[in-house]
N, C-alpha and C. Protein backbone atom coordinates (compact mmCIF):
# COMPACT_ATOMS: atom_id res chain seq x y z
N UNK A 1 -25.38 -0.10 17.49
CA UNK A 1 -25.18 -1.28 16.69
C UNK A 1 -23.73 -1.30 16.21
N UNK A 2 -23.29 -2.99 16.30
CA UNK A 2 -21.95 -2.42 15.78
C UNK A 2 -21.98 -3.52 14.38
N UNK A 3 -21.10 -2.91 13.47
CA UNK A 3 -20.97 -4.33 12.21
C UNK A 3 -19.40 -4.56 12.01
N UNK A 4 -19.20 -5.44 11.35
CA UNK A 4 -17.65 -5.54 11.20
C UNK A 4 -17.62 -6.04 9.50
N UNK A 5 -16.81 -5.54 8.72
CA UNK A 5 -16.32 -5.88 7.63
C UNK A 5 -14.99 -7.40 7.63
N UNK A 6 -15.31 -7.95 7.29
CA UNK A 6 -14.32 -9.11 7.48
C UNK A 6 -13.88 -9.39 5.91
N UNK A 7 -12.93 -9.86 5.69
CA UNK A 7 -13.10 -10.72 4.15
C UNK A 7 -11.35 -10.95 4.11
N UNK A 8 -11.06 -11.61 2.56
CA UNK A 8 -9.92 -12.20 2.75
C UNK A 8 -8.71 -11.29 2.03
N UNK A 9 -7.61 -10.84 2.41
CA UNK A 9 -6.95 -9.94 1.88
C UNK A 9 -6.83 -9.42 0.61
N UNK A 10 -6.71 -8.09 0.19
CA UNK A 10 -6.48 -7.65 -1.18
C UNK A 10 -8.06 -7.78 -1.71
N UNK A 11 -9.16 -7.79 -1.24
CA UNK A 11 -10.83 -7.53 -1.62
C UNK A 11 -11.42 -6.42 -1.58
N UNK A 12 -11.01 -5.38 -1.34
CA UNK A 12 -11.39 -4.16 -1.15
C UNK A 12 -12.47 -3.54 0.25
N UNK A 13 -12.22 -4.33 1.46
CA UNK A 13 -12.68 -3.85 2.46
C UNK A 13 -12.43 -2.26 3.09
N UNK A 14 -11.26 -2.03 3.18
CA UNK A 14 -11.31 -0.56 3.15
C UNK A 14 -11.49 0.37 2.06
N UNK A 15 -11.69 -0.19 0.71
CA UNK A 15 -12.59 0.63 0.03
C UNK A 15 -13.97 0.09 0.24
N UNK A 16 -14.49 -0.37 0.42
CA UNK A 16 -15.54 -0.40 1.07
C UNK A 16 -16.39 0.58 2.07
N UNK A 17 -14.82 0.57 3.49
CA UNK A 17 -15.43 1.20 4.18
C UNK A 17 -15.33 2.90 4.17
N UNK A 18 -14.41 2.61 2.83
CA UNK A 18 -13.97 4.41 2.68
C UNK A 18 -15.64 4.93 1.92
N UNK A 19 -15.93 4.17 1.08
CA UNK A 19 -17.45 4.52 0.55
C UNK A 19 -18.51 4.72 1.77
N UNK A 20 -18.91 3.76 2.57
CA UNK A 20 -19.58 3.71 3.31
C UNK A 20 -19.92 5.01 4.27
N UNK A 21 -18.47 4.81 4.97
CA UNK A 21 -18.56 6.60 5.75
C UNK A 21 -17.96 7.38 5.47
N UNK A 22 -17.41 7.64 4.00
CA UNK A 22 -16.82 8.86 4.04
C UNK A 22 -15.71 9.15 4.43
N UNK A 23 -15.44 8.60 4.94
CA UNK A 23 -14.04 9.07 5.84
C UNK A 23 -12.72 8.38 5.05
N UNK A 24 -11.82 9.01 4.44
CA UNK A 24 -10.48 8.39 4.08
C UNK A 24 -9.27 8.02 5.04
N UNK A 25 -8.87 6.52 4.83
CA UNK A 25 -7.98 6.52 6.25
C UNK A 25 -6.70 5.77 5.44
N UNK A 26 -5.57 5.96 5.69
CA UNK A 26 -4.64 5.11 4.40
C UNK A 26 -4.63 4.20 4.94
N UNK A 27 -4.54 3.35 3.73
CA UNK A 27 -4.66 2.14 3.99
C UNK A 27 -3.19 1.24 3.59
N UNK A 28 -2.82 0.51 4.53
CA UNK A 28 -1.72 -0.43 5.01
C UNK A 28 -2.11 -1.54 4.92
N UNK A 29 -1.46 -2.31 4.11
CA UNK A 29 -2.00 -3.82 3.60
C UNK A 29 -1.29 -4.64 5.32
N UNK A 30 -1.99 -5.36 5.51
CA UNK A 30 -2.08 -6.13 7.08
C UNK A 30 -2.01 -5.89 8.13
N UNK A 31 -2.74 -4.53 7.85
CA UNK A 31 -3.15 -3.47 9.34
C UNK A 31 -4.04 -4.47 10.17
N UNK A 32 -3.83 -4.44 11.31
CA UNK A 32 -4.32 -4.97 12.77
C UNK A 32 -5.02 -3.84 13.34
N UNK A 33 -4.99 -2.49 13.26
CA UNK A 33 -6.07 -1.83 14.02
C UNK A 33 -7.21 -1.42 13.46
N UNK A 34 -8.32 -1.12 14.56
CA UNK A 34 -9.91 -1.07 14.78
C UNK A 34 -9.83 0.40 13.67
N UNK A 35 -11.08 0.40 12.58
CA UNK A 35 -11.32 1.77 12.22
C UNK A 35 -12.81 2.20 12.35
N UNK A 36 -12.93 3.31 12.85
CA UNK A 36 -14.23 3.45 13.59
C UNK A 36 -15.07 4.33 12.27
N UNK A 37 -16.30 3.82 12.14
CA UNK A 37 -16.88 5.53 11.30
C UNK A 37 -18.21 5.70 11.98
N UNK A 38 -18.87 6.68 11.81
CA UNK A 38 -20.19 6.99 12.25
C UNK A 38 -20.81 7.50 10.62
């Protein structure tokens, strides 16, 4: 299954996805690449 986080800048999607899986990735305000978690 795959899901995608979408929303509109400065909302906290990668804190989001840092909760979700665990995984810390820095985060760069108008990053363009894919971040994967399991």
């Amino acid at each position: 299954m795959k899901t995608a986080i979408i929303g509109l800048p400065m909302v906290g999607k990668t804190s989001l996805f840092t909760i979700l899986t665990g995984r810390h990735e820095s985060a760069r305000m108008g990053s363009l690449e894919v971040r994967t978690g399991v």
